[in-house]
C-alpha atoms as a PDB file:
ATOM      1  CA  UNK A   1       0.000   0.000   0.000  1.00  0.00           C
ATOM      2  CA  UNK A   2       2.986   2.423   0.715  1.00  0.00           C
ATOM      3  CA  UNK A   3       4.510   1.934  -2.329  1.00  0.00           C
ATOM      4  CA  UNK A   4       1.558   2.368  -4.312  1.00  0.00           C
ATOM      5  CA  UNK A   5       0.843   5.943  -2.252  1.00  0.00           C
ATOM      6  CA  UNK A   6       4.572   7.047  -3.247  1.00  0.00           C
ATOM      7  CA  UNK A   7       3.886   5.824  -7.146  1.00  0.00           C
ATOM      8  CA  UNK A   8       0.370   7.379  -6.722  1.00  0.00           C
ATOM      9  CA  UNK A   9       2.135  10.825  -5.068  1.00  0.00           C
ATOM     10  CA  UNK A  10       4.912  11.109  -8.334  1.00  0.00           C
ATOM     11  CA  UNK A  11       2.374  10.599 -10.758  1.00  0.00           C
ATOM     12  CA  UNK A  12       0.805  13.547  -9.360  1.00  0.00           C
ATOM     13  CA  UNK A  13       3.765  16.152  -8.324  1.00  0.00           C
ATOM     14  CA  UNK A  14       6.032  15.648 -11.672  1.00  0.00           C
ATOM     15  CA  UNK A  15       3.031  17.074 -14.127  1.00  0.00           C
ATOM     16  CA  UNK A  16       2.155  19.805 -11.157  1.00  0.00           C
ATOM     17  CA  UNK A  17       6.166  20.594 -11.811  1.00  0.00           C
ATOM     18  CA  UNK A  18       5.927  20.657 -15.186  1.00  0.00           C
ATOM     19  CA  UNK A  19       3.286  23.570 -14.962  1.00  0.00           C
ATOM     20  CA  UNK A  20       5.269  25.406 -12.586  1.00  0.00           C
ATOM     21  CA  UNK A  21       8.262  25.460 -14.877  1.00  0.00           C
ATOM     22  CA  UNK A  22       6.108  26.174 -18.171  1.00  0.00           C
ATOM     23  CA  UNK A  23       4.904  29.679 -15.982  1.00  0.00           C
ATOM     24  CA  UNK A  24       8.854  30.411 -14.863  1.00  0.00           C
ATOM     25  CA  UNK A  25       9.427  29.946 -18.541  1.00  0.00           C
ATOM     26  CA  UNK A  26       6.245  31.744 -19.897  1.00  0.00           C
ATOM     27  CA  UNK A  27       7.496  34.263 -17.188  1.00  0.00           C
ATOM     28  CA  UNK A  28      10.953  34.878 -18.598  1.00  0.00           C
ATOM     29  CA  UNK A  29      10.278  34.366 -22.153  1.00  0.00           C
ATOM     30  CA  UNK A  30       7.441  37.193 -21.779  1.00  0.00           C
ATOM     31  CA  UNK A  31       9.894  39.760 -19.937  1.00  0.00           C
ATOM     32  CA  UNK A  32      12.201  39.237 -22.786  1.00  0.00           C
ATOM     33  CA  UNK A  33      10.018  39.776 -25.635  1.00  0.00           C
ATOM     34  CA  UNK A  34       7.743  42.469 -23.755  1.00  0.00           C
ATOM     35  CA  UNK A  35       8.268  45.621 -26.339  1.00  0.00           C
ATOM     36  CA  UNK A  36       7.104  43.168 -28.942  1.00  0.00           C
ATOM     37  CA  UNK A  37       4.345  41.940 -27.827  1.00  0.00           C
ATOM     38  CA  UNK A  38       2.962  45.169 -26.880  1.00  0.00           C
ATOM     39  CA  UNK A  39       3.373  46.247 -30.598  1.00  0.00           C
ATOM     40  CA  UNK A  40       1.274  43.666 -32.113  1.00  0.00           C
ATOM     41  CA  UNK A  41      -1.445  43.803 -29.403  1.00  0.00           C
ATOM     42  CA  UNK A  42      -0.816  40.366 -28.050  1.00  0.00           C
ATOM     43  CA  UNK A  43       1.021  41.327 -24.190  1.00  0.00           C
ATOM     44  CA  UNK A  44      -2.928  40.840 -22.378  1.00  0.00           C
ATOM     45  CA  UNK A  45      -3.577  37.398 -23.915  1.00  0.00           C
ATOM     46  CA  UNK A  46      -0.168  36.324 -22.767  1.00  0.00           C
ATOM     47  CA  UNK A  47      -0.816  37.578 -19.312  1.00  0.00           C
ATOM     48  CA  UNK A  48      -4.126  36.194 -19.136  1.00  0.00           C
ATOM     49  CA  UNK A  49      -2.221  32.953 -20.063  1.00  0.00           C
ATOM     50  CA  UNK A  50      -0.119  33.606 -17.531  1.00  0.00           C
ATOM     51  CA  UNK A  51      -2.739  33.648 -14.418  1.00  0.00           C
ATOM     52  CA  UNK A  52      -4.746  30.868 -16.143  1.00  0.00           C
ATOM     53  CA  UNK A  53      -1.839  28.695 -15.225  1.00  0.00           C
ATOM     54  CA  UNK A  54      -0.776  30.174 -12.141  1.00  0.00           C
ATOM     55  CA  UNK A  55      -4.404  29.516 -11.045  1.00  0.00           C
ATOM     56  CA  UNK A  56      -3.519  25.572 -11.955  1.00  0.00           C
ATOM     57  CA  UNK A  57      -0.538  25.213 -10.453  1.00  0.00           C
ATOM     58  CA  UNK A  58      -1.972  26.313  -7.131  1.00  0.00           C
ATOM     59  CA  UNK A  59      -4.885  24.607  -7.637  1.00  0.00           C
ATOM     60  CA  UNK A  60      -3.177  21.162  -7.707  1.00  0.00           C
ATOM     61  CA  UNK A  61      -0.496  21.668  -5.408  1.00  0.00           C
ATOM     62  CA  UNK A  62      -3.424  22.539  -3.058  1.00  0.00           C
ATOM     63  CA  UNK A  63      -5.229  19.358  -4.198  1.00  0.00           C
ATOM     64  CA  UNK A  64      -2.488  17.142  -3.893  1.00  0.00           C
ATOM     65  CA  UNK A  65      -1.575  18.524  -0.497  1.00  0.00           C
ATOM     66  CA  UNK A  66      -5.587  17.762   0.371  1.00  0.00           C
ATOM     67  CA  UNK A  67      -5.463  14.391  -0.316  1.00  0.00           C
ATOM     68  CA  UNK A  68      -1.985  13.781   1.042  1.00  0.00           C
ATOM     69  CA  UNK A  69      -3.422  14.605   4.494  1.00  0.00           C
ATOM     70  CA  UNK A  70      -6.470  13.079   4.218  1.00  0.00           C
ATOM     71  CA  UNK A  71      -4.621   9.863   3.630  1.00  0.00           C
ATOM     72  CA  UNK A  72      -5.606   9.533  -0.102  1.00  0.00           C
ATOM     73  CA  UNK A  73      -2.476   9.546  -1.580  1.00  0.00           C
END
């Protein structure tokens, strides 16, 4: 059962990760290429992007830390 919770808890964390890098590099990629996108119009969907998956991240590191104390996982 304990090895199946740790299998169960990487499944989980290493995508949750994977979003939390992709904003960094959204992040980054966005402060380099501000001037442009502001020219063609295109800064606000980026941003929007931006909290979209800030608002994911948290939300499953939240739910992953929710079912890690309720025993789930």
């Amino acid at each position: 059962m304990f090895l199946k919770n740790v299998k169960l808890r990487i499944v989980w964390i290493i995508p949750n990760v994977f979003c939390y890098l992709m904003l960094f590099g959204l992040a980054m990629w966005m402060m380099a290429n501000v001037e442009g996108l502001q020219e063609i119009n295109s800064l606000s969907i980026y941003v929007i992007f931006m909290i979209l998956l800030l608002l994911v991240s948290v939300f499953g590191s939240y739910r992953i830390l929710t079912w890690i104390k309720q025993g789930e996982m």
